[in-house]
C-alpha atoms as a PDB file:
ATOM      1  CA  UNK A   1       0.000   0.000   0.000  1.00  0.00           C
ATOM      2  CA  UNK A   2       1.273   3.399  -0.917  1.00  0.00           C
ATOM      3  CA  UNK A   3       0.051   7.086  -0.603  1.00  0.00           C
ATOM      4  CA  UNK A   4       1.647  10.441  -2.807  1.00  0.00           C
ATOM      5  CA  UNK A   5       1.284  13.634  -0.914  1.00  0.00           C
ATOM      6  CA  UNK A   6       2.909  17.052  -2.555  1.00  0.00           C
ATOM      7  CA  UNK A   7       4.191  19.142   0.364  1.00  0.00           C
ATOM      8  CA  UNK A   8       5.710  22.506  -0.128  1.00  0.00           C
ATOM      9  CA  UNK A   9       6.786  21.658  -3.791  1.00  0.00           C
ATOM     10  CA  UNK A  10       7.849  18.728  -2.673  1.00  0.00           C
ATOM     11  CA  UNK A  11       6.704  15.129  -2.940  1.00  0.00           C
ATOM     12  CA  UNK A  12       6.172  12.597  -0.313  1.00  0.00           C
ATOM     13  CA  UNK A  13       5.984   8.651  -1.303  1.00  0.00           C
ATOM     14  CA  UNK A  14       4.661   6.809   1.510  1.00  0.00           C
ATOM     15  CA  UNK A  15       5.154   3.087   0.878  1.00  0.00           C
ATOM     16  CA  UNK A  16       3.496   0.219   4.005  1.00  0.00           C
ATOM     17  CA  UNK A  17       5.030  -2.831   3.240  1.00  0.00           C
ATOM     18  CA  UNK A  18       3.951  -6.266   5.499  1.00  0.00           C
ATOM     19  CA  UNK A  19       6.207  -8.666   5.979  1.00  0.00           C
ATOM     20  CA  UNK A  20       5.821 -12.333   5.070  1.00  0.00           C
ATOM     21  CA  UNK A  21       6.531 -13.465   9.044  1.00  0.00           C
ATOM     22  CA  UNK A  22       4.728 -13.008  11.497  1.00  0.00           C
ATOM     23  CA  UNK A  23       7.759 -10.897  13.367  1.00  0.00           C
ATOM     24  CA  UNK A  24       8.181  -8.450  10.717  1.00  0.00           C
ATOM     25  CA  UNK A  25       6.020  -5.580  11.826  1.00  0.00           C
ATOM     26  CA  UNK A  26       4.727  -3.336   9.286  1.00  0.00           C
ATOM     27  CA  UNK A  27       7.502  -1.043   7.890  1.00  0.00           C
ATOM     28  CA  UNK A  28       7.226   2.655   6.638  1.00  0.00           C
ATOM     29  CA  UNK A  29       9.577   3.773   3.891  1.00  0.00           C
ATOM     30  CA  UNK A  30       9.171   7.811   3.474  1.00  0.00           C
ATOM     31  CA  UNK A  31      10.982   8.868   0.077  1.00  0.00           C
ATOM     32  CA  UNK A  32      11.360  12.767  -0.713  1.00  0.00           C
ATOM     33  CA  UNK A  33      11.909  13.417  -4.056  1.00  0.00           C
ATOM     34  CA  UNK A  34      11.926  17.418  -5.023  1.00  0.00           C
ATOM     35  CA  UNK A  35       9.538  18.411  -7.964  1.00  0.00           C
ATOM     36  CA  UNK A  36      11.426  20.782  -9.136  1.00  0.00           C
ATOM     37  CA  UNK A  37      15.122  21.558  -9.906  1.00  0.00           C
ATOM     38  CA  UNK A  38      15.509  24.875  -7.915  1.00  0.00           C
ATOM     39  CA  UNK A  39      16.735  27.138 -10.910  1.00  0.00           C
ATOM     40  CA  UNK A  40      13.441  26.276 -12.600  1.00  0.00           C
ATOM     41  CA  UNK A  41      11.556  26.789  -8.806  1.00  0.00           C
ATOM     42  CA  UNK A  42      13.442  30.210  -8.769  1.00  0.00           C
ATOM     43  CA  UNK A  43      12.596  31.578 -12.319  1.00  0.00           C
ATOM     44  CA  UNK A  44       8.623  30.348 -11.491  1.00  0.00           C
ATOM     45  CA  UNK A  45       8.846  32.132  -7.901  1.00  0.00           C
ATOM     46  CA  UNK A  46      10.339  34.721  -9.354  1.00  0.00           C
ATOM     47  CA  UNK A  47       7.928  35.509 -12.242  1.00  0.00           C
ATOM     48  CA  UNK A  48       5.263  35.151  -9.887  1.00  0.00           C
ATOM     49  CA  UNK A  49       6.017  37.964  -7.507  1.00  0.00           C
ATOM     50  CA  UNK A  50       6.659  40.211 -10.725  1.00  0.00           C
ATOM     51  CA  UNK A  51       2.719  39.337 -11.701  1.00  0.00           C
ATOM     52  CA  UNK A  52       2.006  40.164  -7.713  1.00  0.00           C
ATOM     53  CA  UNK A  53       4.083  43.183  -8.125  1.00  0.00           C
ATOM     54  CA  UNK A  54       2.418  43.997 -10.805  1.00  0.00           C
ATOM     55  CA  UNK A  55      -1.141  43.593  -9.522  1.00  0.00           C
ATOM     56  CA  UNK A  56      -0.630  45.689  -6.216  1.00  0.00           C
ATOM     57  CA  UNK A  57       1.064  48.472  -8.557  1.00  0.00           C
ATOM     58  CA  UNK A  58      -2.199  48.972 -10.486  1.00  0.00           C
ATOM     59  CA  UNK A  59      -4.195  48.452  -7.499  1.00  0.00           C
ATOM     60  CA  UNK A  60      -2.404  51.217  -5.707  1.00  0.00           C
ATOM     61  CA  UNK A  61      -2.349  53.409  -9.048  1.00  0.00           C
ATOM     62  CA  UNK A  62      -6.165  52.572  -9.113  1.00  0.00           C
ATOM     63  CA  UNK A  63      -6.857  53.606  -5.550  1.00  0.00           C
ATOM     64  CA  UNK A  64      -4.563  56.464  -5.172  1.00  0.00           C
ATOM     65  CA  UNK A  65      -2.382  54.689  -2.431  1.00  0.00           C
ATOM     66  CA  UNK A  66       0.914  55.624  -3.285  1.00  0.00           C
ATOM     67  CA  UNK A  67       1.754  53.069  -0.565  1.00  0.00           C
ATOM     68  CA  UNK A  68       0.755  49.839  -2.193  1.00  0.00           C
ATOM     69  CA  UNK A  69       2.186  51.076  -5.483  1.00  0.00           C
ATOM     70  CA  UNK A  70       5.568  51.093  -4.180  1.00  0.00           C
ATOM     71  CA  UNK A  71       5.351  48.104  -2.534  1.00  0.00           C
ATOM     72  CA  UNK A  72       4.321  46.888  -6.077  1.00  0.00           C
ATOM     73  CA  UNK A  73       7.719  48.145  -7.976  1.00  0.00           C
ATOM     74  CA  UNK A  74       9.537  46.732  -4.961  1.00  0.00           C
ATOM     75  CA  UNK A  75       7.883  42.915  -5.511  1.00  0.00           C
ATOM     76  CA  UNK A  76       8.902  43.301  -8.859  1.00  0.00           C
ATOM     77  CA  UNK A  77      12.470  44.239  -8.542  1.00  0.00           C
ATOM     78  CA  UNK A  78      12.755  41.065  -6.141  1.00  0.00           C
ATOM     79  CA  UNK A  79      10.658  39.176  -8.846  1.00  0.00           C
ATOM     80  CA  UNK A  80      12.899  39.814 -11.501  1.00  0.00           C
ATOM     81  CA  UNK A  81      16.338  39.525  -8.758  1.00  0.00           C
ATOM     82  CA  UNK A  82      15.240  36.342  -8.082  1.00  0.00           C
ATOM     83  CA  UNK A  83      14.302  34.890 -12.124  1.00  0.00           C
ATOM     84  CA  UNK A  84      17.613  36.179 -13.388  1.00  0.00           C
ATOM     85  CA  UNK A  85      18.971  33.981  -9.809  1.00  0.00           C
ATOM     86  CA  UNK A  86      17.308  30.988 -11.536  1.00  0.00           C
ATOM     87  CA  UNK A  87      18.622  31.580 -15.102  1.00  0.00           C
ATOM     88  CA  UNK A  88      22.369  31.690 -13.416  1.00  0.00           C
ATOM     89  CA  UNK A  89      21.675  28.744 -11.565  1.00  0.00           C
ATOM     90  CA  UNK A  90      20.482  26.664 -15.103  1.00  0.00           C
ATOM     91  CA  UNK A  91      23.777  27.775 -16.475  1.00  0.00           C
ATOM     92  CA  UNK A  92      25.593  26.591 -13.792  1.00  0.00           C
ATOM     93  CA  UNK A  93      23.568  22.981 -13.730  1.00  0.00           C
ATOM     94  CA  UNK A  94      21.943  23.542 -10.522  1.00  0.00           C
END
C-alpha cells in the first residue's frame, strides 16, 4: 500500500510494506523526491512575484495609495532579482 502527498513543492511517497513473518512488523519507507530543480523553482517564484508586483502596482495606481504602489515596484524588482537567480543557476547545472 502506498500514498503520494505534494508538500511545499515537494513530494512525499509513503510506501506500508507487510512482511511475510509473522515478526516483521509493518515497515514505513518515506521517500522525498523534489519536484522541481531549484533554478526552474526560482525563475517560477520569481515571475510570480513580478505578476504580484504587478497587480498591487495597479491596485495602488487605481486607488490612489501611493503606498501599495511602491510596494508593487519593490515585488517586482525582487521578482525579476530572483528569475535572473534561476537563469544563473540553469547555467551553472543547478
Amino acid at each position: 500500500m502506498w500514498a503520494i502527498a505534494l508538500v511545499g513543492g515537494i513530494v512525499l511517497l509513503v510506501v506500508v510494506r507487510e512482511g511475510k513473518s509473522k515478526q516483521t512488523n509493518k515497515q514505513i519507507d518515506i521517500l522525498k523526491e523534489d519536484t522541481m530543480k531549484s533554478s526552474k523553482r526560482d525563475k517560477t517564484e520569481g515571475k510570480f512575484h513580478q505578476m504580484k508586483g504587478k497587480l498591487k502596482e495597479v491596485a495602488g495606481d487605481l486607488t490612489d495609495n501611493p503606498k501599495l504602489e511602491a510596494e508593487g515596484m519593490g515585488e517586482k524588482i525582487v521578482g525579476k532579482a530572483q528569475e535572473n537567480i534561476g537563469k544563473v543557476k540553469k547555467v551553472w547545472g543547478k
